[in-house]
N, C-alpha and C. Protein backbone atom coordinates (compact mmCIF):
# COMPACT_ATOMS: atom_id res chain seq x y z
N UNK A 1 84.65 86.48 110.27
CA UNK A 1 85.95 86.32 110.90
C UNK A 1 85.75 86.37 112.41
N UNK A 2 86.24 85.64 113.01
CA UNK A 2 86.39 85.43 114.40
C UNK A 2 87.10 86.41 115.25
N UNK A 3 86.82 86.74 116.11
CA UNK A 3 87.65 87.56 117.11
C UNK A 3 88.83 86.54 117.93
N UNK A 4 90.30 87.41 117.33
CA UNK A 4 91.41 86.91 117.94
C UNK A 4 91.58 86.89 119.32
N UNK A 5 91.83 85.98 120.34
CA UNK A 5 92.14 85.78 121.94
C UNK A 5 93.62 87.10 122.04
N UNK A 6 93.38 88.10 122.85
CA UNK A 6 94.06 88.69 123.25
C UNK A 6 94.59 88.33 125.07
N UNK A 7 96.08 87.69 124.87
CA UNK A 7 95.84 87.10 126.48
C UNK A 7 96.20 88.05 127.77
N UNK A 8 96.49 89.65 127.29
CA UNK A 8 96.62 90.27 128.61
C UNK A 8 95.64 90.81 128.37
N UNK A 9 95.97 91.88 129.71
CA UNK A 9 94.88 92.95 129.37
C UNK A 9 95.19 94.20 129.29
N UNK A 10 94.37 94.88 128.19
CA UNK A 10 94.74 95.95 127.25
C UNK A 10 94.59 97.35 128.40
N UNK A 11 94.31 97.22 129.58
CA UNK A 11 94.09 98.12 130.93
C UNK A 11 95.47 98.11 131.64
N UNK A 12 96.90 97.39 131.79
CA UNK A 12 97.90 97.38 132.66
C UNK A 12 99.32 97.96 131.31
N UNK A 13 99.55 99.28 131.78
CA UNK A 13 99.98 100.06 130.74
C UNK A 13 101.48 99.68 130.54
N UNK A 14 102.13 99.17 132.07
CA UNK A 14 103.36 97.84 131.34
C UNK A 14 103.29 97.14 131.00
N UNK A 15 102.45 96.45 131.03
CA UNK A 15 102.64 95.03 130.05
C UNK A 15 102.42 95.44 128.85
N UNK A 16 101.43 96.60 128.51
CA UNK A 16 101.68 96.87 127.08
C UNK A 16 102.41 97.21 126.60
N UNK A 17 103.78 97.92 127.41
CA UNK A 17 104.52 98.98 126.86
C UNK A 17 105.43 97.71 126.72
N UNK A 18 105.63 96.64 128.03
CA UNK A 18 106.70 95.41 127.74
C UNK A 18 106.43 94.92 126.43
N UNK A 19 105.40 94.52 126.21
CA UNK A 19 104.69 94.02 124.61
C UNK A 19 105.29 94.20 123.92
N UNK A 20 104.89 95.61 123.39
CA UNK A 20 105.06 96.42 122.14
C UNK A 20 106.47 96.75 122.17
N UNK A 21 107.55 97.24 123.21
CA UNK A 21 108.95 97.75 122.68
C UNK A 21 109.20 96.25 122.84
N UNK A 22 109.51 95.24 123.89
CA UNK A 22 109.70 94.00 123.46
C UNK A 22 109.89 93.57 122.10
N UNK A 23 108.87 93.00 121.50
CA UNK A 23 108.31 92.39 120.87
C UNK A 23 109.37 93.52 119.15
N UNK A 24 108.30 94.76 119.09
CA UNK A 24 109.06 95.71 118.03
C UNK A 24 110.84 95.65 118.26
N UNK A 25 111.38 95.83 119.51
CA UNK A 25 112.79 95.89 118.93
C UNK A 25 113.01 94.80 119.33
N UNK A 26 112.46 93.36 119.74
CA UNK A 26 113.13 92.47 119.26
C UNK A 26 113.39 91.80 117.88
N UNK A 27 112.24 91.91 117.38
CA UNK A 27 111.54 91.99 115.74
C UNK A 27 112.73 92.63 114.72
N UNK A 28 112.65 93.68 115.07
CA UNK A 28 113.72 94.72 114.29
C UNK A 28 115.22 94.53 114.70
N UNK A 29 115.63 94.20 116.09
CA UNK A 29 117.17 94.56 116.19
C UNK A 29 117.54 93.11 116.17
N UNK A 30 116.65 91.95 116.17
CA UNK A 30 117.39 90.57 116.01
C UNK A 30 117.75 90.35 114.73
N UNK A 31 117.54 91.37 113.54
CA UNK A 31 117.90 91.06 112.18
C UNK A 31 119.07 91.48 111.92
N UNK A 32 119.80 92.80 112.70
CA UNK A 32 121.02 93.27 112.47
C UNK A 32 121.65 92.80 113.18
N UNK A 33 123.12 93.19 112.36
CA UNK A 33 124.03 92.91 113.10
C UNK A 33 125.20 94.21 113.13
N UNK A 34 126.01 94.21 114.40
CA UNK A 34 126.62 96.11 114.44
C UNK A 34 127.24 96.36 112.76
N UNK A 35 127.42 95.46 112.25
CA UNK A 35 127.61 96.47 110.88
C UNK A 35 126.92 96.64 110.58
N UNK A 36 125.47 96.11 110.53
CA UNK A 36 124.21 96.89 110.22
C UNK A 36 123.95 98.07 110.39
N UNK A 37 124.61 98.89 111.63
CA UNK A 37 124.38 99.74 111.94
C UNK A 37 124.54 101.29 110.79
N UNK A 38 126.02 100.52 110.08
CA UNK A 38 126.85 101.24 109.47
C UNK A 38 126.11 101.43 108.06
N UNK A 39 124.82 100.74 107.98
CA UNK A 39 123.86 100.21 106.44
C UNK A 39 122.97 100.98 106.61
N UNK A 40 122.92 102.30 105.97
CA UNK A 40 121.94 103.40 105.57
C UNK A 40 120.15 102.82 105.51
N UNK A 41 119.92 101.64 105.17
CA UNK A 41 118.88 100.68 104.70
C UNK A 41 118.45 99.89 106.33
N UNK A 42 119.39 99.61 106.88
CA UNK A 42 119.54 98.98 108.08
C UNK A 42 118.72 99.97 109.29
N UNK A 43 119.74 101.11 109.56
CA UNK A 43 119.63 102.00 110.07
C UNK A 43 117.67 102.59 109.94
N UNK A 44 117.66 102.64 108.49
CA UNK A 44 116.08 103.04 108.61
C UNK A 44 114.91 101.83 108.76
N UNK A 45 114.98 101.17 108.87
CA UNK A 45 114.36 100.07 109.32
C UNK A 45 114.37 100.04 111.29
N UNK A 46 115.54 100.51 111.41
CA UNK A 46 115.62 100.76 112.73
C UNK A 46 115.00 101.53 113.65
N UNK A 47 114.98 102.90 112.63
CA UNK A 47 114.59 103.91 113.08
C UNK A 47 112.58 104.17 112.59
N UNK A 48 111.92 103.09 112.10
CA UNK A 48 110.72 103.16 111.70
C UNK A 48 110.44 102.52 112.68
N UNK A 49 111.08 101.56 113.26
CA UNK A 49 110.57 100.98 114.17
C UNK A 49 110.70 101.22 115.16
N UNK A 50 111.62 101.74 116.03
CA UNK A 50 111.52 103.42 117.19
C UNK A 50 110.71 104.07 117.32
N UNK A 51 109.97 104.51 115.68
CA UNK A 51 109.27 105.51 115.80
C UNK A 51 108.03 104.87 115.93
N UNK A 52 107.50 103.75 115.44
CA UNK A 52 106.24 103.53 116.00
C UNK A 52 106.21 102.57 117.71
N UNK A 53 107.20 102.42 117.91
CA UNK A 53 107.15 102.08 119.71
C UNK A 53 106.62 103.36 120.12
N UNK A 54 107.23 104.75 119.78
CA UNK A 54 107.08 105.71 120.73
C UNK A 54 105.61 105.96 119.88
N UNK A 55 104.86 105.67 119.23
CA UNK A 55 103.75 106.03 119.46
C UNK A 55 102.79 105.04 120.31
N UNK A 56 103.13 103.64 119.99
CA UNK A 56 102.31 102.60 120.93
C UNK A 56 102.85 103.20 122.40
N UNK A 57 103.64 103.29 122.71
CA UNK A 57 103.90 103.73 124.48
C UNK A 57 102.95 105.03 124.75
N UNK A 58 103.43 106.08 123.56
CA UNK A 58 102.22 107.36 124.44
C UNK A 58 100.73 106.47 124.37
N UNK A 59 100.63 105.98 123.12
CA UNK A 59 98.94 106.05 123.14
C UNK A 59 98.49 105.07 124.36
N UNK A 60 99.23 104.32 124.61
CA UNK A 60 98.51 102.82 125.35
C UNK A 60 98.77 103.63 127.01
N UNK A 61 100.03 104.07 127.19
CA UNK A 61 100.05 105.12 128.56
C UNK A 61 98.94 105.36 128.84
N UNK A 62 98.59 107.10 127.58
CA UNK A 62 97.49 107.26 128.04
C UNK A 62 96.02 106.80 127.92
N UNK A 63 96.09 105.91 127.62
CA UNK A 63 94.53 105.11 127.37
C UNK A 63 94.97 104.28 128.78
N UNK A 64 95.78 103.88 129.46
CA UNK A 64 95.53 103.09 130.66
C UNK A 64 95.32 104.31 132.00
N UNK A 65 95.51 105.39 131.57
CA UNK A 65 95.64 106.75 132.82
C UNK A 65 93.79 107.41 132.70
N UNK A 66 93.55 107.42 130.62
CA UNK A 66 92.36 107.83 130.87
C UNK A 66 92.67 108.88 130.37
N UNK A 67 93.25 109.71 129.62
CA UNK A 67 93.61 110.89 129.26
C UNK A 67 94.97 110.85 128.71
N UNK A 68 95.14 112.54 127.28
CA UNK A 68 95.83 112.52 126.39
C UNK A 68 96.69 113.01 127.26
N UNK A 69 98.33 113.07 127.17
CA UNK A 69 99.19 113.79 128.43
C UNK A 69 100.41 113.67 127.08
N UNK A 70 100.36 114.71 126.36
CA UNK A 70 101.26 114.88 125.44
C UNK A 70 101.90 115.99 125.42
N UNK A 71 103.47 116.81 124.52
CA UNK A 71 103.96 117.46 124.45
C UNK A 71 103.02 118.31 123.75
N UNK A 72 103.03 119.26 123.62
CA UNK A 72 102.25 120.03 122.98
C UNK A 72 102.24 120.55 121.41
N UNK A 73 103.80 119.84 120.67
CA UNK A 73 104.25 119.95 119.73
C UNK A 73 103.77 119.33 119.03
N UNK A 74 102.43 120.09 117.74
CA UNK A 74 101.38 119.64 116.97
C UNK A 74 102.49 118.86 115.71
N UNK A 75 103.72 120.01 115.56
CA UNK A 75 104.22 119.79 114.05
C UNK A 75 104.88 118.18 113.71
N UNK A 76 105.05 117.41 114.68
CA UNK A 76 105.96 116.09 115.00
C UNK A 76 105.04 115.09 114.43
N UNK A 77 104.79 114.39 113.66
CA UNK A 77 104.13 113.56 113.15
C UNK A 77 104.01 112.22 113.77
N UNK A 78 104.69 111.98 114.95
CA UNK A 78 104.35 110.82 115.71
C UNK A 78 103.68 111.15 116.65
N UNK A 79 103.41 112.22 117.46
CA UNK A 79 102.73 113.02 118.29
C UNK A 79 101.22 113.50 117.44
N UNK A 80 101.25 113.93 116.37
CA UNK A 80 99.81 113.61 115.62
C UNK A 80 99.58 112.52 115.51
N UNK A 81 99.95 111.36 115.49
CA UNK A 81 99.63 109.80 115.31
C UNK A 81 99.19 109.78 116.74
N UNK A 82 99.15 109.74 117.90
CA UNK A 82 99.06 109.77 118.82
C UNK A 82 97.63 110.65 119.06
N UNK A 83 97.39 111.57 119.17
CA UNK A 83 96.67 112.25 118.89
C UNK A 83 95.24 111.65 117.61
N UNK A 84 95.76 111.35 116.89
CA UNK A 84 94.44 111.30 115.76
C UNK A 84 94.65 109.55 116.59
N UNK A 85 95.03 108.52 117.07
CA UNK A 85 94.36 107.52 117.68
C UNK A 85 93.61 108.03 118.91
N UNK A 86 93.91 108.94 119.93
CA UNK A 86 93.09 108.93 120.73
C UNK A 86 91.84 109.59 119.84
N UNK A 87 91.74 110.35 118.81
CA UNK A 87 90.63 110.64 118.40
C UNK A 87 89.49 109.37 117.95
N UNK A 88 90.48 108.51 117.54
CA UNK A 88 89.75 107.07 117.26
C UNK A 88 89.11 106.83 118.44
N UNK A 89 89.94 106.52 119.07
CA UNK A 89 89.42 105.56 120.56
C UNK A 89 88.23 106.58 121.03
N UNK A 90 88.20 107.71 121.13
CA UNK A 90 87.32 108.57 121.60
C UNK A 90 85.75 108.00 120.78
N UNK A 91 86.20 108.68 119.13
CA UNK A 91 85.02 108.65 118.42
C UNK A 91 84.33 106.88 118.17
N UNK A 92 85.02 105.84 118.16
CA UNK A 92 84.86 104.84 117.98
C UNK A 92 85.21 103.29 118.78
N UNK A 93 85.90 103.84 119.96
CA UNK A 93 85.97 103.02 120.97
C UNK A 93 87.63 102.87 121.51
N UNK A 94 87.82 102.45 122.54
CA UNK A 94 88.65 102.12 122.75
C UNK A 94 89.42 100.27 122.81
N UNK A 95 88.64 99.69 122.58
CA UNK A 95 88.80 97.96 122.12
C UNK A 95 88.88 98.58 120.52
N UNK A 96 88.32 98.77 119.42
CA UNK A 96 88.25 98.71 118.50
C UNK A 96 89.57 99.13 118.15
N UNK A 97 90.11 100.78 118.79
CA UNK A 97 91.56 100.81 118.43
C UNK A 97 92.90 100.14 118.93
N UNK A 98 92.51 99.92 120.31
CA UNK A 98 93.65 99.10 120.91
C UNK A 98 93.72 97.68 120.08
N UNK A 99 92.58 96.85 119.72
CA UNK A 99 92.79 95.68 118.96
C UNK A 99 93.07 96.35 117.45
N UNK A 100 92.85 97.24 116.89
CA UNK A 100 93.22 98.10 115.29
C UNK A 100 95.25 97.58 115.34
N UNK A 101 95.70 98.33 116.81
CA UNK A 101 96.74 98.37 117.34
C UNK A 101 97.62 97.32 117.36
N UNK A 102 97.03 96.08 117.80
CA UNK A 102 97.38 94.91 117.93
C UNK A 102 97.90 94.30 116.61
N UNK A 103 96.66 94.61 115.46
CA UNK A 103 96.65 93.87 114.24
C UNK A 103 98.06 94.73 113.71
N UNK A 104 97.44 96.18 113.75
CA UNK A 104 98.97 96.69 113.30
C UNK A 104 99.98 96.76 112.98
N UNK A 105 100.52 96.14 114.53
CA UNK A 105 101.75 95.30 114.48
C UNK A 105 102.24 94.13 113.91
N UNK A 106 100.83 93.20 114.10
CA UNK A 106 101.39 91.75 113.09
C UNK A 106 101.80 91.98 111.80
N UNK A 107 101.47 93.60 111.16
CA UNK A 107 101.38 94.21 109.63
C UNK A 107 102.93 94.50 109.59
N UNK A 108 103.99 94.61 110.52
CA UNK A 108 104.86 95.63 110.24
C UNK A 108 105.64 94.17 109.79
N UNK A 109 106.38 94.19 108.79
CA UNK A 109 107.02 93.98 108.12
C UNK A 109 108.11 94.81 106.88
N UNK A 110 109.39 94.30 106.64
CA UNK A 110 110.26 95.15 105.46
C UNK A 110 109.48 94.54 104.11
N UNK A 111 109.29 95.53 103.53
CA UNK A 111 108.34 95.51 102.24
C UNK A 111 109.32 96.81 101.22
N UNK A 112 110.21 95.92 100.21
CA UNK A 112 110.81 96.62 99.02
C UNK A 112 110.67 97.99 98.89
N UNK A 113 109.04 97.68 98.59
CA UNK A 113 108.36 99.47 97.33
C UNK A 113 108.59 100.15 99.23
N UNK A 114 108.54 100.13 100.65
CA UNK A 114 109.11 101.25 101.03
C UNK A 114 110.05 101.69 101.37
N UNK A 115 110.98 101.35 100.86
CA UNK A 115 112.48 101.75 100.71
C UNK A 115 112.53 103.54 101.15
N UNK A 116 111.40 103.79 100.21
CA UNK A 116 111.80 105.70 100.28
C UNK A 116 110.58 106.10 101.14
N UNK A 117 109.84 105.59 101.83
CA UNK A 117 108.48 106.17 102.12
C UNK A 117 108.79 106.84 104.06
N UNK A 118 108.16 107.92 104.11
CA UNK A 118 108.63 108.34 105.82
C UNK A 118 108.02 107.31 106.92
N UNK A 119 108.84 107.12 107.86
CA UNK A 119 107.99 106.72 109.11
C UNK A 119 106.14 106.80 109.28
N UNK A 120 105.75 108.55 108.84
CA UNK A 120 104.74 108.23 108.80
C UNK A 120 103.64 107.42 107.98
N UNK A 121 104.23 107.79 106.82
CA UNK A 121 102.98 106.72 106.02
C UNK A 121 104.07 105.59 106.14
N UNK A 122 104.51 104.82 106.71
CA UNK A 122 105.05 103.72 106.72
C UNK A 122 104.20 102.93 107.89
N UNK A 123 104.14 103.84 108.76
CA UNK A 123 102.70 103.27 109.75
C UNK A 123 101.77 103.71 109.60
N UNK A 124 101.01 104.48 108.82
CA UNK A 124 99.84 104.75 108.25
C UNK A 124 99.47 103.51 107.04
N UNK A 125 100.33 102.99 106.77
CA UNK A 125 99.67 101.76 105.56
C UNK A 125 99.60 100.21 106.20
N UNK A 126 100.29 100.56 107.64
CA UNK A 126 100.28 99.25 108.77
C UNK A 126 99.20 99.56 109.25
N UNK A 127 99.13 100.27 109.63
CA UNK A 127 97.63 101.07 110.58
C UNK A 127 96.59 100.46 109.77
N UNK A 128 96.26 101.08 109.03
CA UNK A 128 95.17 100.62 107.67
C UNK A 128 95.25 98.98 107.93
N UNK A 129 95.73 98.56 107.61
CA UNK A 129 95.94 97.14 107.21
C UNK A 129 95.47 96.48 108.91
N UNK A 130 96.02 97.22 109.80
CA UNK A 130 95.30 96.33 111.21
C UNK A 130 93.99 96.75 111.46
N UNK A 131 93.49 98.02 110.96
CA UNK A 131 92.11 98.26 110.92
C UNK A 131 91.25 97.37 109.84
N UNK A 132 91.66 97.20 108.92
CA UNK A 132 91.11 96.39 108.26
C UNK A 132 90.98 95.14 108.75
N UNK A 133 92.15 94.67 109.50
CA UNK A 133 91.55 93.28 110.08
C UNK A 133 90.63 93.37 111.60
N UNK A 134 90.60 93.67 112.37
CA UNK A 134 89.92 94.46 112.73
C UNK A 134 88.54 94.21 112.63
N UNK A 135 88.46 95.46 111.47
CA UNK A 135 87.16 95.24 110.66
C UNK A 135 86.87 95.30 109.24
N UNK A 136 87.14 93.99 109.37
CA UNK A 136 86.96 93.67 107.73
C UNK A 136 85.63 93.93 107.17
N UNK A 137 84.65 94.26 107.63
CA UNK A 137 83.81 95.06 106.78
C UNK A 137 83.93 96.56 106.45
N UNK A 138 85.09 97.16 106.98
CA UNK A 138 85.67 98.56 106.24
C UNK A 138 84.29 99.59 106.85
N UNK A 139 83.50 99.48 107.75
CA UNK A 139 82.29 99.79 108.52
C UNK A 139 82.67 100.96 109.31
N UNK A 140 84.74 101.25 109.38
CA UNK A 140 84.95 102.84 110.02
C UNK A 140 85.91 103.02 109.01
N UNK A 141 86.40 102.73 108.37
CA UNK A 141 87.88 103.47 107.62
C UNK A 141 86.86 104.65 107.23
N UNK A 142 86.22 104.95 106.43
CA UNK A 142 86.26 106.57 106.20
C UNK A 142 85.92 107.33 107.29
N UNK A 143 85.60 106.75 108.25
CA UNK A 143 85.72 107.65 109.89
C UNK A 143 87.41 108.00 109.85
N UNK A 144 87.88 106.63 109.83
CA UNK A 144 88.74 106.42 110.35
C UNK A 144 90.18 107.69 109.48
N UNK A 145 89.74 107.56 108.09
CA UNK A 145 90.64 108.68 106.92
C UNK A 145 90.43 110.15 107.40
N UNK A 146 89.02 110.60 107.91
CA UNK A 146 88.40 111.75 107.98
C UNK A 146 89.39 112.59 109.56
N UNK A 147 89.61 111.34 110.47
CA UNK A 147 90.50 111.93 111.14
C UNK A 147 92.04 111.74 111.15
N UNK A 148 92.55 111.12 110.02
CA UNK A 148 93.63 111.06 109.80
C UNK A 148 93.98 112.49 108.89
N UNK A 149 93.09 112.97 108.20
CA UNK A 149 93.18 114.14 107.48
C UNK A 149 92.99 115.10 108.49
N UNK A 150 92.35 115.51 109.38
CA UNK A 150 92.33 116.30 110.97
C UNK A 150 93.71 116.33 111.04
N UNK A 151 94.16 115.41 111.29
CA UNK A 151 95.91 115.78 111.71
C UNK A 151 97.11 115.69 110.22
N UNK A 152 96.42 115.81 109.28
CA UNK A 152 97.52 116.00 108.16
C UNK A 152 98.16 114.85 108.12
N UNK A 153 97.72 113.43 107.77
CA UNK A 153 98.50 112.00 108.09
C UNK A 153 97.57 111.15 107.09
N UNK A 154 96.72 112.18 106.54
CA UNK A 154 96.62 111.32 105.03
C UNK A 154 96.94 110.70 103.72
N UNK A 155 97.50 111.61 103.89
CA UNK A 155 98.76 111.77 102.56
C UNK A 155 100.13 110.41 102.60
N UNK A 156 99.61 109.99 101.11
CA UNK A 156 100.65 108.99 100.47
C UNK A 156 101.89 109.43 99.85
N UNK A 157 103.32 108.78 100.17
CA UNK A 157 103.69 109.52 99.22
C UNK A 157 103.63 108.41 97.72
């Protein structure tokens, strides 16, 4: 498999952040409409996708500063997502996760069977899926599981 042309650069921490909330709530809020709002189903689709902007903004922040600059609140599960990627980028590079990152996103899609599943493994099975493209020889996922279990973000439901 070929390596995909990425046309900015993964070093200027607005354009990533324009990217990613861009791109995610345009993705997500061009499907509703304000009675959507009022649609329990709607609403969480909304709110999965909030929640993984605010992890692409901390992580790509601090990967353009060079350092983790987080709340200190371990128990928040988007703040461990944050955390167990900079552990990636640390242990295995920082191109490998920022492009993991990239693929990620092309993954997020509304998919039926997660109707009931949390934010987190809702981007933990996107995650996977952009690491896999990525690297489709699967050459870090059990790196990659070993520190997802470090921060308690292994778990399916």
């Amino acid at each position: 498999m070929g390596r995909v042309p990425i046309t900015c650069s993964l070093d200027n921490s607005e354009a990533i952040a324009n990217i990613y909330f861009g791109h995610t709530f345009a993705f997500r809020t061009d499907q509703l409409t304000p009675d959507d709002l009022f649609n329990p189903r709607s609403r969480l689709i909304l709110q999965k996708s909030l929640w993984a902007a605010f992890i692409y903004r901390n992580y790509f922040r601090s990967d353009c500063v060079g350092r983790l600059d987080l709340p200190a609140n371990d128990d928040d599960d988007a703040i461990r997502w944050v955390r167990a990627l900079w552990d990636i980028r640390s242990e295995i590079g920082k191109e490998f996760t920022g492009r993991s990152l990239y693929f990620t996103y092309g993954s997020y899609y509304e998919d039926e069977s997660d109707a009931g599943v949390s934010s987190s493994n809702y981007f933990r099975k996107r995650f996977l899926q952009g690491v896999s493209a990525e690297d489709n020889n699967d050459e870090h996922r059990q790196h990659i599981e070993l520190i997802m279990k470090r921060y308690r973000l292994d778990k399916s439901e």
